[in-house]
Protein backbone atom coordinates (compact mmCIF):
# COMPACT_ATOMS: atom_id res chain seq x y z
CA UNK A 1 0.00 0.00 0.00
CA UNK A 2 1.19 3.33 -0.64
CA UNK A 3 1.58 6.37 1.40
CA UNK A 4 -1.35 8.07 -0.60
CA UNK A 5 -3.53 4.85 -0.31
CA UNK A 6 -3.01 5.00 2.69
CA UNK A 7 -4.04 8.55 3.76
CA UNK A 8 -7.18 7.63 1.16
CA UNK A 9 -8.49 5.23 3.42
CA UNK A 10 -7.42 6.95 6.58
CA UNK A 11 -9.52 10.08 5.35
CA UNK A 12 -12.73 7.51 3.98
CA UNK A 13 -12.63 5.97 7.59
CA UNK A 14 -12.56 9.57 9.43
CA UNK A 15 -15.72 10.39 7.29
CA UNK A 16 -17.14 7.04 8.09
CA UNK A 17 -16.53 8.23 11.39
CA UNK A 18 -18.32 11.01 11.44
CA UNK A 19 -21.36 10.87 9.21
CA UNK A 20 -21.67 7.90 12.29
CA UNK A 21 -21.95 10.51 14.94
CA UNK A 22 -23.66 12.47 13.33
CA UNK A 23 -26.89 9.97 12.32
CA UNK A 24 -26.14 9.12 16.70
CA UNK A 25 -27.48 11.67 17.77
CA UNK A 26 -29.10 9.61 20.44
CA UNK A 27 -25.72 9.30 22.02
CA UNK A 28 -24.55 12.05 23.91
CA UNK A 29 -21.10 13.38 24.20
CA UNK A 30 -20.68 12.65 27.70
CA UNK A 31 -21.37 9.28 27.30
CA UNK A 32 -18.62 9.21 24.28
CA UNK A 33 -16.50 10.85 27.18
CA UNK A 34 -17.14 7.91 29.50
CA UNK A 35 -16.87 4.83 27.20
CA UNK A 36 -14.07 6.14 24.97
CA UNK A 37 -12.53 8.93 26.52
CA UNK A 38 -13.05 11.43 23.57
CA UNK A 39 -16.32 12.78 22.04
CA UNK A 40 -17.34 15.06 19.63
CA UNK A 41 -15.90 18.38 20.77
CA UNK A 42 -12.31 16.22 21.02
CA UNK A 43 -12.57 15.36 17.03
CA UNK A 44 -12.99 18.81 16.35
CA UNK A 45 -10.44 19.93 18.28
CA UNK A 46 -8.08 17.68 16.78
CA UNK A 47 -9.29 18.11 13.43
CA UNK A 48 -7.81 22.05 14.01
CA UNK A 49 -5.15 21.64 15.57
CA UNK A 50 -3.85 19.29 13.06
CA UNK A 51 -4.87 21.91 10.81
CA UNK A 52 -2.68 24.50 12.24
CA UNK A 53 -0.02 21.92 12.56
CA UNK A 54 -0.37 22.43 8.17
CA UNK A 55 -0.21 26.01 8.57
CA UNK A 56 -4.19 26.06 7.68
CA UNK A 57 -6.74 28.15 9.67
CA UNK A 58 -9.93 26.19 11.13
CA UNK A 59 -11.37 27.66 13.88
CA UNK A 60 -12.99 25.83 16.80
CA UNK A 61 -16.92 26.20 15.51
CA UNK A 62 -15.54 25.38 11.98
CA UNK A 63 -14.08 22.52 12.89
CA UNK A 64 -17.34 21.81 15.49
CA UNK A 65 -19.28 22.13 11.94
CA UNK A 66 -17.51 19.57 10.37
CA UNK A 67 -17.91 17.40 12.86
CA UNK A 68 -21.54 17.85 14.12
CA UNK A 69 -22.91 18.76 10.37
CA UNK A 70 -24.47 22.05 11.74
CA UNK A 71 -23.39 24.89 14.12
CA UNK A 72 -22.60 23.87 17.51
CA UNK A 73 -25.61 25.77 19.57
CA UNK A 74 -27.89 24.01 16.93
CA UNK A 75 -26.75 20.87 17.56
CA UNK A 76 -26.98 21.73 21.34
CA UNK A 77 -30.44 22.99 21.10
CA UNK A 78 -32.06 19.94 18.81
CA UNK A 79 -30.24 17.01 20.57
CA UNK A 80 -28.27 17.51 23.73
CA UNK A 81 -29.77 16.57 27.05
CA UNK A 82 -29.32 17.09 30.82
CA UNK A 83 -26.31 15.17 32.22
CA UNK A 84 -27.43 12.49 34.43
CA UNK A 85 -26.42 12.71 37.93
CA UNK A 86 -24.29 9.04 37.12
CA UNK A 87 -22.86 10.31 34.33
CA UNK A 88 -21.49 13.44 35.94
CA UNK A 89 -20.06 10.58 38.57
CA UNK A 90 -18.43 8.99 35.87
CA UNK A 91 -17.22 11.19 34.15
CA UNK A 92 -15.63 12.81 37.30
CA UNK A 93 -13.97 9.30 38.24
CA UNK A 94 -12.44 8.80 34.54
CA UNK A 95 -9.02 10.30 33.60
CA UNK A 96 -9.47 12.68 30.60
CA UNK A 97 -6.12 13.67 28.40
């Protein structure tokens, strides 16, 4: 495989990736947070800062876009719910990087 096959298929399984999140919609970032220990808001924020690392400008609600399909705040508004008093427990009790 070459280097450019490879980045092909890295970049097909990053959209995979998130056209998943997006139709889960059900599933709530804190829960990503808990179970995988990243979420939405983490893919976006790698997604620019590997963009900087290029010497490209994406700002954090650009890059929030990309991953959520819509502004932020919508997203917020049409799908987020309350935090759980468990999941606030868990999420305290779990290491984040």
């Amino acid at each position: 495989m070459t280097d450019a096959e490879r980045t092909e298929l890295e970049a097909a399984a990053f959209r995979r990736l998130v056209n998943h999140l997006r139709a889960r919609t059900d599933v709530q970032n804190i829960d990503l947070m808990n179970l995988a220990g990243f979420c939405r808001n983490c893919l976006s924020r790698w997604y620019a800062e590997e963009a900087d690392a290029r010497g490209l400008t994406v700002d954090k609600e650009e890059a929030r876009e990309i991953v959520y399909g819509m502004p932020y705040e919508e997203w917020k508004s049409k799908y987020q719910t309350e935090a759980s008093d468990t999941q606030k427990a868990s999420f305290e009790a779990t290491p984040h990087h």
